[in-house]
Protein backbone atom coordinates (compact mmCIF):
# COMPACT_ATOMS: atom_id res chain seq x y z
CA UNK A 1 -7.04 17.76 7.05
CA UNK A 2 -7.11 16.86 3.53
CA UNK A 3 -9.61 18.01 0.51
CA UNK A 4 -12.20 15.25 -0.36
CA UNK A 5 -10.27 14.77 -3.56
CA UNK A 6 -7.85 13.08 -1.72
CA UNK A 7 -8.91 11.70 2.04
CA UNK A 8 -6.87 9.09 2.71
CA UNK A 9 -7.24 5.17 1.60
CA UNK A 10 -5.00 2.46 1.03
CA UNK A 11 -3.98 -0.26 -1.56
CA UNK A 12 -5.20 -2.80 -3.17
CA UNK A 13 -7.43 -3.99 -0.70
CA UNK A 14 -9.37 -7.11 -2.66
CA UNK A 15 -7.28 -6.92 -5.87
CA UNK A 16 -4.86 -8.38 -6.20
CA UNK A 17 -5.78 -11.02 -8.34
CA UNK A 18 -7.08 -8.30 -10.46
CA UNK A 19 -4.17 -5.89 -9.81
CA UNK A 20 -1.72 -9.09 -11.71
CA UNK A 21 -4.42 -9.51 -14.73
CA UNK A 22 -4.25 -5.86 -15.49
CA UNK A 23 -0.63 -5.46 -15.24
CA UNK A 24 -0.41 -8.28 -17.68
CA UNK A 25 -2.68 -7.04 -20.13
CA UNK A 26 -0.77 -3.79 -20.38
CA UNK A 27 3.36 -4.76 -20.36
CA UNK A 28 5.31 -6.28 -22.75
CA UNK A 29 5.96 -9.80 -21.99
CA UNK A 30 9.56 -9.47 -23.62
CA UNK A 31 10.83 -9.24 -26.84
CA UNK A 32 14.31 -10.26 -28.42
CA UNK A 33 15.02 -7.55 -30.99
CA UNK A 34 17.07 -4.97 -30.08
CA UNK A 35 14.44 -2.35 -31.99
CA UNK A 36 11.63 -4.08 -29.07
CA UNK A 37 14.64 -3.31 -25.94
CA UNK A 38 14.43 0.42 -27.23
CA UNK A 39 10.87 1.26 -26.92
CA UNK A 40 10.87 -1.00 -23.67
CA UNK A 41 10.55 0.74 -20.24
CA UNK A 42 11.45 -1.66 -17.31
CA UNK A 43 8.88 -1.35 -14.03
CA UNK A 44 10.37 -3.13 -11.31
CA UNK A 45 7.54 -3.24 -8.78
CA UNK A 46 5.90 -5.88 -6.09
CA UNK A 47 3.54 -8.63 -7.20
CA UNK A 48 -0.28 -7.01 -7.29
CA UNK A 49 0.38 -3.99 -8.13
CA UNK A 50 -1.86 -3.34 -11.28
CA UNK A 51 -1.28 -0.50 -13.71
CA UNK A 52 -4.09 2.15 -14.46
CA UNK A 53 -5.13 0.32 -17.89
CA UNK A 54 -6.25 3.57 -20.09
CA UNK A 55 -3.84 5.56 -18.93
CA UNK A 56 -0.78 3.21 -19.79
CA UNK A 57 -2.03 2.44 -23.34
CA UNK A 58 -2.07 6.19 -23.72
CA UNK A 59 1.33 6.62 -22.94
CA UNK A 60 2.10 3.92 -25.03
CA UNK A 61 0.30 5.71 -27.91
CA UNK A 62 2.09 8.91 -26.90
CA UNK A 63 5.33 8.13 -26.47
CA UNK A 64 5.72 4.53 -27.75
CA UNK A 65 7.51 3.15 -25.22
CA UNK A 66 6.03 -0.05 -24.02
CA UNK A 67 5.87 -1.14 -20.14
CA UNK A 68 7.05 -3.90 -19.44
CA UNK A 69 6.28 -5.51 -15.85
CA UNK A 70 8.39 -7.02 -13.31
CA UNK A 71 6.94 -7.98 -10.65
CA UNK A 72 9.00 -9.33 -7.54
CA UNK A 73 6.88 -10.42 -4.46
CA UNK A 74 5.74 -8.27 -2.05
CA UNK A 75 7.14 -4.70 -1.52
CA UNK A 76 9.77 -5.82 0.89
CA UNK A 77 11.22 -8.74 -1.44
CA UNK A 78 11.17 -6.44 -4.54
CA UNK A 79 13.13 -3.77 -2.78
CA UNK A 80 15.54 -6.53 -1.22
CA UNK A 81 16.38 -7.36 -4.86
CA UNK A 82 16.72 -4.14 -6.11
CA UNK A 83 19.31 -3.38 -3.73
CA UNK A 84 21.55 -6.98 -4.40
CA UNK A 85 21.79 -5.36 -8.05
CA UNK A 86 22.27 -2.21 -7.51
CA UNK A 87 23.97 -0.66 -10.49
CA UNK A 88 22.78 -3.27 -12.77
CA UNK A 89 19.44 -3.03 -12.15
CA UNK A 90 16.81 -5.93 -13.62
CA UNK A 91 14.54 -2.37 -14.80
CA UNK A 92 14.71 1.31 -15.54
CA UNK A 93 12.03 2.29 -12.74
CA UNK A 94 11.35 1.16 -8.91
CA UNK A 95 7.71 1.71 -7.81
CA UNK A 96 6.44 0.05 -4.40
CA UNK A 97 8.94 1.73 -1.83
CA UNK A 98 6.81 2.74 1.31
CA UNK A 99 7.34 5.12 4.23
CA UNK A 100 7.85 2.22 6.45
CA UNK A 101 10.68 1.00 3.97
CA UNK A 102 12.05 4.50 2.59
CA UNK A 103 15.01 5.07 4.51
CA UNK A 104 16.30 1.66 3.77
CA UNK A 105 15.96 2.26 0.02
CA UNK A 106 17.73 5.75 0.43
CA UNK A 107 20.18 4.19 2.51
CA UNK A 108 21.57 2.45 -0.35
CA UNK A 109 23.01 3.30 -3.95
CA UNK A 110 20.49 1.61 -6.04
CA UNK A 111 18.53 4.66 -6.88
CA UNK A 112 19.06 8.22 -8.21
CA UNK A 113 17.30 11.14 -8.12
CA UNK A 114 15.35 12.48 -10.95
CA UNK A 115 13.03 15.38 -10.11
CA UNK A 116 9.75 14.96 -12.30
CA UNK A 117 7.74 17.52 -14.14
CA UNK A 118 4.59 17.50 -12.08
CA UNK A 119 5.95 17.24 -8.82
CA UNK A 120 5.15 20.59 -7.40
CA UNK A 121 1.92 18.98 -7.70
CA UNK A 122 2.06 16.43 -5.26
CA UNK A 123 0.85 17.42 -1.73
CA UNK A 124 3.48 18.84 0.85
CA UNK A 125 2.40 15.98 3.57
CA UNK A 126 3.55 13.10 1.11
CA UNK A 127 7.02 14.37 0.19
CA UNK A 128 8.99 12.27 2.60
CA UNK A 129 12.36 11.65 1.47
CA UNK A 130 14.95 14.48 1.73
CA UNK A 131 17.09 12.98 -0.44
CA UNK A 132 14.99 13.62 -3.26
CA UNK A 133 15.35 10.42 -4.94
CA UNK A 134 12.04 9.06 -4.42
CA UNK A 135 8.91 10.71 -5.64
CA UNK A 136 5.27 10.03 -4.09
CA UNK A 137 2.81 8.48 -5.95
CA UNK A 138 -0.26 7.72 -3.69
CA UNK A 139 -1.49 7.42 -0.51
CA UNK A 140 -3.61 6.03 2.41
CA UNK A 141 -3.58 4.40 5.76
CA UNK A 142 -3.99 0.73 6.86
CA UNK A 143 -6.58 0.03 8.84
CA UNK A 144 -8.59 -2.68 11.17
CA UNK A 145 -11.77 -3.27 9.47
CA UNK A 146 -14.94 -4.79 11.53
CA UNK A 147 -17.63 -6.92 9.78
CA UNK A 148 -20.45 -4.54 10.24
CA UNK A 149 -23.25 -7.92 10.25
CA UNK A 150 -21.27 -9.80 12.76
CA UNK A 151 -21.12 -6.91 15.24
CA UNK A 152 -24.44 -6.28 14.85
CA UNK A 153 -25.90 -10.00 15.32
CA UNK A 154 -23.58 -10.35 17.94
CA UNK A 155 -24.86 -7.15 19.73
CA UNK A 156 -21.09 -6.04 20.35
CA UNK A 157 -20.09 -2.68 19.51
CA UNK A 158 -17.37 -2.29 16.80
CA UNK A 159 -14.12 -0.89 18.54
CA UNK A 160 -12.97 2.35 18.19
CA UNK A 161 -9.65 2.39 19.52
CA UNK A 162 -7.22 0.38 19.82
CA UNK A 163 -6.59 -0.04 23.73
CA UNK A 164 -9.96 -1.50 23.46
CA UNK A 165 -9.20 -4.73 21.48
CA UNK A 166 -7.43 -5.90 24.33
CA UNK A 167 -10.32 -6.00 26.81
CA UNK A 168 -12.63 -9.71 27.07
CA UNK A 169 -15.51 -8.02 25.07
CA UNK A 170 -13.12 -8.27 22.02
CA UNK A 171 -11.59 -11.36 23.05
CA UNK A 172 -10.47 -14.30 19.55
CA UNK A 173 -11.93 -11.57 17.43
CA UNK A 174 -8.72 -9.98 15.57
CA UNK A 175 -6.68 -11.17 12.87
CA UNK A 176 -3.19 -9.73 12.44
CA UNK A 177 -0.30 -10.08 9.57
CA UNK A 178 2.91 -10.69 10.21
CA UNK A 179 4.99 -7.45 10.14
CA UNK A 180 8.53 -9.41 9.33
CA UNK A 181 6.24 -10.78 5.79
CA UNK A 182 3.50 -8.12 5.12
CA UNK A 183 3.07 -4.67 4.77
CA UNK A 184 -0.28 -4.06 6.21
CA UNK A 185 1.48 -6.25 9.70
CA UNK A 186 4.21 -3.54 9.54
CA UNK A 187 2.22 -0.69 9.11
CA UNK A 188 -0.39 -2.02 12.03
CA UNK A 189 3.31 -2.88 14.08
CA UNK A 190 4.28 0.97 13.64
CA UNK A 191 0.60 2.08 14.19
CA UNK A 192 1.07 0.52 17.72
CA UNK A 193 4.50 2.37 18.18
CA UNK A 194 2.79 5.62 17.21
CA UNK A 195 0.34 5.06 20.27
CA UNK A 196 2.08 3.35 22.81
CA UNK A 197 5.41 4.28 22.53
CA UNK A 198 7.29 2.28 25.34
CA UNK A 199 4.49 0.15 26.40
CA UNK A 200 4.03 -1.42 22.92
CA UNK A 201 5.08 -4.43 23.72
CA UNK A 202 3.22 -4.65 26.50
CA UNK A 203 0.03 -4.25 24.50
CA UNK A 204 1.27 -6.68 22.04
CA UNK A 205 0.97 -9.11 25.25
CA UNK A 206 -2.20 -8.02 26.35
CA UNK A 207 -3.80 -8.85 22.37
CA UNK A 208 -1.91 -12.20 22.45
CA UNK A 209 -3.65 -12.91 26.18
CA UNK A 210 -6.44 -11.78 24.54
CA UNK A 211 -6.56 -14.04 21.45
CA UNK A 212 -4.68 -12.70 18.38
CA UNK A 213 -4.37 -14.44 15.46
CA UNK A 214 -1.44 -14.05 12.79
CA UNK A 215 -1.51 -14.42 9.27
CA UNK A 216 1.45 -14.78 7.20
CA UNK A 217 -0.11 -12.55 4.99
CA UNK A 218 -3.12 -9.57 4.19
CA UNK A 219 -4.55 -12.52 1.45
CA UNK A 220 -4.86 -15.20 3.99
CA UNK A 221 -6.41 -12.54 7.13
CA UNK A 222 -9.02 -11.22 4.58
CA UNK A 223 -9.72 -14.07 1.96
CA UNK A 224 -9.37 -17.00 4.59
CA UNK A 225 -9.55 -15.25 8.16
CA UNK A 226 -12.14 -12.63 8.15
CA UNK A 227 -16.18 -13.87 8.64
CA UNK A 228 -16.94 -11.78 5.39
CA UNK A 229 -15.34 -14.51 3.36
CA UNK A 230 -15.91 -17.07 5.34
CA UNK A 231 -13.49 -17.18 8.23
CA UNK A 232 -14.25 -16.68 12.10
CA UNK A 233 -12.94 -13.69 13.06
CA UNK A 234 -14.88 -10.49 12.45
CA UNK A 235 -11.73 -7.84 12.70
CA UNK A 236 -8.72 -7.45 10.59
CA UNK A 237 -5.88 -5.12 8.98
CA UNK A 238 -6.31 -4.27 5.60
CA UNK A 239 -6.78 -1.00 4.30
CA UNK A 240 -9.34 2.43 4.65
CA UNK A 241 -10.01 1.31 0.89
CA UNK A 242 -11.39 -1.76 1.69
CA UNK A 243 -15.23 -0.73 1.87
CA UNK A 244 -15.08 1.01 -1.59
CA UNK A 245 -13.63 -2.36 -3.17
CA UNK A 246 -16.10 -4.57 -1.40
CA UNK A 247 -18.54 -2.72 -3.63
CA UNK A 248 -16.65 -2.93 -6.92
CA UNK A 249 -15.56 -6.09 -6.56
CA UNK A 250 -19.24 -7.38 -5.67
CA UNK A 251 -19.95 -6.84 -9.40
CA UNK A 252 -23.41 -5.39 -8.29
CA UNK A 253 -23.92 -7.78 -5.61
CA UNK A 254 -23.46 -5.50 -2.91
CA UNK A 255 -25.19 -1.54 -3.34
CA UNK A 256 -23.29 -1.46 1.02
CA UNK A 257 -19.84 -2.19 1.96
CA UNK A 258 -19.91 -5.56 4.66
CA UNK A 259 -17.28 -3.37 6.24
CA UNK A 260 -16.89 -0.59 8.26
CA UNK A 261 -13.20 1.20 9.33
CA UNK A 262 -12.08 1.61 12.66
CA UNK A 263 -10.82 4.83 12.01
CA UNK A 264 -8.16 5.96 15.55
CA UNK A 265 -6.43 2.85 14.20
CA UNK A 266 -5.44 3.99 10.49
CA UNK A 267 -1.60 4.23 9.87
CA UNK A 268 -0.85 6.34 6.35
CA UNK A 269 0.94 4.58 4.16
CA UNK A 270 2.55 6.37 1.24
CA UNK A 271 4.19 4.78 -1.81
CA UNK A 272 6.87 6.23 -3.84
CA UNK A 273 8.46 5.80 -6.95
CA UNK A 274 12.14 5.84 -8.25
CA UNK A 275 14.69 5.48 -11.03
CA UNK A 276 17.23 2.54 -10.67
CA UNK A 277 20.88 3.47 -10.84
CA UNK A 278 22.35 2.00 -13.73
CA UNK A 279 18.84 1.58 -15.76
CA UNK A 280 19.60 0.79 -19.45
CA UNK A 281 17.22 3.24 -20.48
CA UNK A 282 17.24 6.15 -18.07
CA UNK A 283 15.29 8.69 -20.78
CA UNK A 284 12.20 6.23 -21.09
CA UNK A 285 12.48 6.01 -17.06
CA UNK A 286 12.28 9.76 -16.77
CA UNK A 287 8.98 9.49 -19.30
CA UNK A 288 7.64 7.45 -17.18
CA UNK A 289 7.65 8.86 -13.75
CA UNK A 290 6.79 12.28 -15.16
CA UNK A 291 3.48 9.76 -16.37
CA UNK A 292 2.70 8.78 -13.02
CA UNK A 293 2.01 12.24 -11.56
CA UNK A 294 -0.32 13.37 -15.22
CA UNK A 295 -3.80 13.92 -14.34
CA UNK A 296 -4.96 10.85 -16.31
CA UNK A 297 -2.64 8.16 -14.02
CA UNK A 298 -3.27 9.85 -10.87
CA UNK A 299 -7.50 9.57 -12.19
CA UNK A 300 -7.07 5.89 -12.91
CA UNK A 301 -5.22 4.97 -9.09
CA UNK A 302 -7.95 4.55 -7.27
CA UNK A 303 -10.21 2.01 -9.15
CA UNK A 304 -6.72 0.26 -9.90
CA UNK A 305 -5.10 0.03 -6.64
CA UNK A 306 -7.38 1.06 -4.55
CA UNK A 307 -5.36 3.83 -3.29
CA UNK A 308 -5.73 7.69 -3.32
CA UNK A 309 -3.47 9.89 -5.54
CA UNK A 310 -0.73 12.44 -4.08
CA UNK A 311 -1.70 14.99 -7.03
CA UNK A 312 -3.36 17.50 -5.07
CA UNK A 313 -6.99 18.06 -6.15
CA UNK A 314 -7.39 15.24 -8.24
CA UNK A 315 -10.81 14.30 -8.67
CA UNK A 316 -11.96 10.57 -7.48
CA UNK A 317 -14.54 8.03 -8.84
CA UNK A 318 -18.20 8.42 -7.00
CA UNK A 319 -17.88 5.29 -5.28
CA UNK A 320 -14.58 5.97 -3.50
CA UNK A 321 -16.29 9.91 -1.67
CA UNK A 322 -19.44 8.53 -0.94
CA UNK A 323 -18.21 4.81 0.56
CA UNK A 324 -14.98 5.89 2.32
CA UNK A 325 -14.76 7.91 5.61
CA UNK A 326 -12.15 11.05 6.30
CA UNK A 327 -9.00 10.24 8.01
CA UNK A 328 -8.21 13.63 9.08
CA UNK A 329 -5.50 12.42 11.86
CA UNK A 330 -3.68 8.83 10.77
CA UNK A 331 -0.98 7.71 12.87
CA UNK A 332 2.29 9.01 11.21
CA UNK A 333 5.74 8.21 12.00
CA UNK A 334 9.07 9.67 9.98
CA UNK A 335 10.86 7.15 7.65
CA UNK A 336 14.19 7.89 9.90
CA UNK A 337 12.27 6.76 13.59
CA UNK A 338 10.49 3.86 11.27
CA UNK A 339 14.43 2.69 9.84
CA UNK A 340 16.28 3.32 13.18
CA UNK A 341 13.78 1.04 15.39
CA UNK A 342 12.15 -1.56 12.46
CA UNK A 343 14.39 -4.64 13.16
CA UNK A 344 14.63 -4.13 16.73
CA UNK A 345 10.53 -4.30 17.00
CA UNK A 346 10.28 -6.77 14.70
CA UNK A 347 12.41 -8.75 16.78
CA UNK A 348 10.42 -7.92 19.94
CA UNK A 349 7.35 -8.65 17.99
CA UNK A 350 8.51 -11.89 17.51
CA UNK A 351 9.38 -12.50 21.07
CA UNK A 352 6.16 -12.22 21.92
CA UNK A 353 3.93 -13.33 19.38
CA UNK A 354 5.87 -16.27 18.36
């Protein structure tokens, strides 16, 4: 089980509007002097990810490289692209490769390894890759959140496992993403390999009988789908994180997150970061991974993306221990089962659900 410093929470959850204004207000949009290229670093990562403001500008200060952002869609698009130029890469450093995508990242040649200072650091559960080329940077699962209000006005008890949400009690009440386009819809797709095993897709039946719904993505389930922004259905994936953000994102609105995590369904998701074979400027690359395991980026994670840091011990914001419940057992699968099986249950997936 892991220290409170560092129980487990995903991305993001509701920013990533702000996730794209802070990574703009911290990068380089460009420059066209060659003096500008040399004190550029390159981050290739997926659309919403947001850089920990304060601790950027420091390394800027510090080193006086500037980051530049480059953001790519979602994780699996970025990586895609990555990999069509490998060895001329469009940055210096990769950050957004997950478990559920590693081993098709270190399948390929479009990253090398580069061992960081700091990464004896990083917590022995999170080092996934055995190739060494990719170094973890945070953690936490995806989860199904439930609409604590709706439950209770509806006098229905929230679910607490997953063989549940298949039974009439929970019937039109779940909204899904779609784990060929999202993240969160793969991670909840290998969640339901972890527990099922063979009879997965059997289950995937029994929660289409029972009234599924799939969005193409986590925006549309939890800004359009879920009844705590409006929609009609009162569970959804997103992330262990999510209850935490509610309350920031409330700005003082809300003193109780709307949402509560069903916790045996929580799949840990860990992200990693890399450098890019061929980066123009592979000794500003190395800079800045060795920045993203100091004390100060690791700090400024959680309250940026919404996720926890793999530094070992490092301290978290008030809001995020007292509003976010232990995950001491997520569903886990390695990056090797995840690679071998991931088109052919995607393809089942679709079979069914489609």
């Amino acid at each position: 089980m892991k220290q409170v410093t560092r129980q487990t929470v995903a991305r993001r959850a509701v920013a990533i509007g702000l996730a794209i204004v802070l990574a703009a207000a911290v990068s380089s949009c460009g420059g066209s002097s060659s003096d500008e290229a040399a004190n550029t670093v390159v981050l290739v990562t997926y659309a919403g990810y947001a850089l920990p403001s304060a601790a950027a500008k420091a390394f800027t200060k510090r080193t006086g490289l500037t980051i530049k952002v480059k953001a790519v869609g979602d994780a699996g698009s970025a990586l895609s692209a990555a990999i069509l130029t490998e060895g001329k890469p469009e940055g210096d450093v990769f950050f957004g490769v997950d478990n559920t995508l590693l081993s098709r990242a270190t399948a390929s040649k479009a990253f090398v390894r580069y061992r960081p200072a700091g990464a004896s650091t990083v917590a022995a559960d999170l080092e996934l890759d055995p190739t060494g080329q990719f170094t973890p940077v945070d953690d936490g699962p995806v989860c199904i959140n439930a609409d604590r209000k709706w439950f209770t006005s509806h006098n229905v008890p929230i679910p607490t496992s997953l063989s549940v949400l298949t039974e009439p009690e929970y019937k039109n009440l779940l909204v899904v993403e779609n784990p060929a386009a999202s993240s969160t819809g793969m991670a909840f797709l290998v969640a339901t390999q972890a527990s099922f095993g063979a009879a997965t897709d059997d289950y995937w039946r029994k929660l289409k009988a029972n009234g599924v719904v799939v969005a193409d993505s986590w925006d549309d389930a939890w800004n359009s789908r879920y009844t705590t922004n409006g929609g009609n259905r009162p569970l959804v994936v997103s992330y262990a994180s999510s209850p935490p953000a509610e309350i920031v994102d409330s700005d003082g609105k809300l003193t109780r997150p709307r949402s509560a995590v069903m916790t045996a369904s929580c799949f840990q998701q860990v992200e990693f970061v890399a450098q890019l074979a061929g980066a123009p400027h592979a000794a500003a690359a190395h800079k800045l991974i060795d920045e993203m395991l100091s004390s100060e980026w690791q700090q400024g994670l959680p309250l940026s993306n919404y996720v926890y840091p793999a530094v070992t011990d490092t301290p978290l914001p008030e809001i995020f221990s007292e509003w976010t419940v232990p995950i001491p057992s997520p569903l886990t699968m390695t990056p090797a089962d995840i690679g071998k099986h991931r088109t052919a249950w995607i393809d089942a997936w679709r079979k069914i659900m489609e």
